[in-house]
C-alpha atoms as a PDB file:
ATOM      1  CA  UNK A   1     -28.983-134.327  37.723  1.00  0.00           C
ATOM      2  CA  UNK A   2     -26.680-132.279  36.166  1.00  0.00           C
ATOM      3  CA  UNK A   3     -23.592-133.556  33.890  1.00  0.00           C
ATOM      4  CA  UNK A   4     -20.946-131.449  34.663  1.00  0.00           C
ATOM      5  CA  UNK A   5     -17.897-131.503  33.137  1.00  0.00           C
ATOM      6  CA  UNK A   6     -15.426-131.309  36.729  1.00  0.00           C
ATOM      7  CA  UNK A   7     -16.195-134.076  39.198  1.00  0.00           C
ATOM      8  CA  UNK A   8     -14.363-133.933  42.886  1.00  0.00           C
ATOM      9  CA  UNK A   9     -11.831-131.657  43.390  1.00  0.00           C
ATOM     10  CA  UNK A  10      -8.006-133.898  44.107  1.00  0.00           C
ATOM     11  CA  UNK A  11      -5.920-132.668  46.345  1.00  0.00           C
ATOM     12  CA  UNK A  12      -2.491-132.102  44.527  1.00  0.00           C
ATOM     13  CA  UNK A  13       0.451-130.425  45.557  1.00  0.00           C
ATOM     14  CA  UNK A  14      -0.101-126.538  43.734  1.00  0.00           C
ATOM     15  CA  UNK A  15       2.194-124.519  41.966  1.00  0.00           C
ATOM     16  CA  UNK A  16       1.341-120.806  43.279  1.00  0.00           C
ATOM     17  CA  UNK A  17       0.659-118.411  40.107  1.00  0.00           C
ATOM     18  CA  UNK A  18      -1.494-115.005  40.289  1.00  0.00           C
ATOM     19  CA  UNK A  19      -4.345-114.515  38.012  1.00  0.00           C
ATOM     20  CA  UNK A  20      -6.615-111.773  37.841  1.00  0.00           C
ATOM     21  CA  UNK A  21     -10.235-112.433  36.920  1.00  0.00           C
ATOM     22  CA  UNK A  22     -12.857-110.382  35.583  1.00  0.00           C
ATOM     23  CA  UNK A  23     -15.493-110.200  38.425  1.00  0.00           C
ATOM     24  CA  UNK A  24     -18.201-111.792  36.301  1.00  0.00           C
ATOM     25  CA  UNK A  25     -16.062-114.969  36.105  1.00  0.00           C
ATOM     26  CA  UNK A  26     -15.174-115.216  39.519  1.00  0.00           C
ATOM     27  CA  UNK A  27     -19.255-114.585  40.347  1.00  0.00           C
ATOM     28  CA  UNK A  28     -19.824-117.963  38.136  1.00  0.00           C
ATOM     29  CA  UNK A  29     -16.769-119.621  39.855  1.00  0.00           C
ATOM     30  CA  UNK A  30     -18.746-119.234  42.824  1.00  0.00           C
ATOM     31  CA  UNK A  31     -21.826-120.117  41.427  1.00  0.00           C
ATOM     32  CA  UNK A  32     -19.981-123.321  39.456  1.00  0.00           C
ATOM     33  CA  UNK A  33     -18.406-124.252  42.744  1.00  0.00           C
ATOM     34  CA  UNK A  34     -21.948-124.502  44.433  1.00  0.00           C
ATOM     35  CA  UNK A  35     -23.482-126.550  42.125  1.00  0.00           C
ATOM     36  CA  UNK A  36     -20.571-128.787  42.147  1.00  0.00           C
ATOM     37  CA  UNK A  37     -20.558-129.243  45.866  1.00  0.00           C
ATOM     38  CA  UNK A  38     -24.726-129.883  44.896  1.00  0.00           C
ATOM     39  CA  UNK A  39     -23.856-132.339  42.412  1.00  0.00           C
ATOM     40  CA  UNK A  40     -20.909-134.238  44.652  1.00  0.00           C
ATOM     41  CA  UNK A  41     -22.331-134.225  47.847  1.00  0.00           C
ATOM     42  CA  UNK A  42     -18.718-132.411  49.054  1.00  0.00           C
ATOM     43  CA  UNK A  43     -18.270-129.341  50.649  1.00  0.00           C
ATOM     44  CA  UNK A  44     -18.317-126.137  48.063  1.00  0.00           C
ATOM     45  CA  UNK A  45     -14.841-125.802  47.183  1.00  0.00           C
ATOM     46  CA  UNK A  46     -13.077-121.975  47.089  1.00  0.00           C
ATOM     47  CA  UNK A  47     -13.414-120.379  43.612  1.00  0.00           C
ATOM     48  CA  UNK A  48      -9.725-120.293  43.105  1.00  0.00           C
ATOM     49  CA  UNK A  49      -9.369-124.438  43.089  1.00  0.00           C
ATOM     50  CA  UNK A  50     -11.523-124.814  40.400  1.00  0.00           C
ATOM     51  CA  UNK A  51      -9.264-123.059  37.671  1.00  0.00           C
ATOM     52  CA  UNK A  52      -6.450-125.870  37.416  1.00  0.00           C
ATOM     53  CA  UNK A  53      -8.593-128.647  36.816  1.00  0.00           C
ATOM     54  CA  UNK A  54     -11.042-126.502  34.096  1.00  0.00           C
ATOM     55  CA  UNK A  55      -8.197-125.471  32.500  1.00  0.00           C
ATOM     56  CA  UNK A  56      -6.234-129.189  32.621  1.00  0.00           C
ATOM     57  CA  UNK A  57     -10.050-130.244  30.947  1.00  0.00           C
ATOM     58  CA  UNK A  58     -10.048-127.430  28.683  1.00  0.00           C
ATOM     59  CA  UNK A  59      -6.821-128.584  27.047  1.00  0.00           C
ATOM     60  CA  UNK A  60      -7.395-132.524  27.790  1.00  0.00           C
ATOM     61  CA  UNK A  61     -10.304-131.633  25.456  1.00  0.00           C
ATOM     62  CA  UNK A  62      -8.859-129.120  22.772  1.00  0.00           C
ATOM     63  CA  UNK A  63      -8.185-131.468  19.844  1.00  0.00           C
ATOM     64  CA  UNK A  64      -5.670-128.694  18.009  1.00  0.00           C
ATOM     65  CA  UNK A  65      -4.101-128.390  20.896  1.00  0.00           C
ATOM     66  CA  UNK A  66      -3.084-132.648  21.867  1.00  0.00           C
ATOM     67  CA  UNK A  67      -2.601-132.703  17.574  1.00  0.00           C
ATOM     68  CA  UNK A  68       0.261-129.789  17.703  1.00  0.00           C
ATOM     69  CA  UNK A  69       1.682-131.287  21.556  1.00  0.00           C
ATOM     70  CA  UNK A  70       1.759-134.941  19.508  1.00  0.00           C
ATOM     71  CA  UNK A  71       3.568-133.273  16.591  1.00  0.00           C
ATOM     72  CA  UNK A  72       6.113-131.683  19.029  1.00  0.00           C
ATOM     73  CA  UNK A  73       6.540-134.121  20.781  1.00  0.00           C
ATOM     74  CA  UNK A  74       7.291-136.096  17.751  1.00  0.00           C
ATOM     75  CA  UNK A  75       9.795-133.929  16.138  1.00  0.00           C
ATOM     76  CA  UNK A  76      11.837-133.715  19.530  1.00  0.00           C
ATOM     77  CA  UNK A  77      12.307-137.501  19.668  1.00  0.00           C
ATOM     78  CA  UNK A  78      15.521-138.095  17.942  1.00  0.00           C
ATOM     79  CA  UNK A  79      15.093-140.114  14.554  1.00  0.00           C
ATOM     80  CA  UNK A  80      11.493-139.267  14.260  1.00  0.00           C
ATOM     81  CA  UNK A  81      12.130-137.632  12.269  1.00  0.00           C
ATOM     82  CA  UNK A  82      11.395-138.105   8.432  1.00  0.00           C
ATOM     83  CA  UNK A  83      14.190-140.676   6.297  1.00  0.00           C
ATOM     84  CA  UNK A  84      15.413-139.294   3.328  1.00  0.00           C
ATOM     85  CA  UNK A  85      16.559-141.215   0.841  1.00  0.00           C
END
């Protein structure tokens, strides 16, 4: 069977936004979205519901992007930051 890197699809309260796709990447939504329902047993779900959870993988994943978030976070805490002397 296929590893894929989305399993089932939760059902979370959305935020609306608008994005326009290239048609090519909504065609492999579609064809992504079959394969998962394949691979799940679940009913395909629409092309549109797969976007937040690749993109919440996507930067789960993005090691650059959790080192810079840590650092932020870091230097908004107050006394984290570095002691002088």
């Amino acid at each position: 069977m296929t590893k894929l890197k989305l399993g089932p699809i939760a059902d979370d309260k959305p935020v609306r936004v608008s994005v326009e796709l290239p048609a090519a990447v909504h065609r492999d939504l579609m064809a992504y979205a079959e394969v998962l329902s394949r691979a799940t047993g679940q009913t395909a779900p629409e092309p549109a519901k797969l976007i937040p959870p690749m993109v919440e993988r996507f930067m789960a994943t993005d090691r650059a992007f959790a080192k810079a978030r840590r650092d932020q976070i870091a230097q908004a805490r107050p006394g984290s930051g570095e002691r002088s002397g």
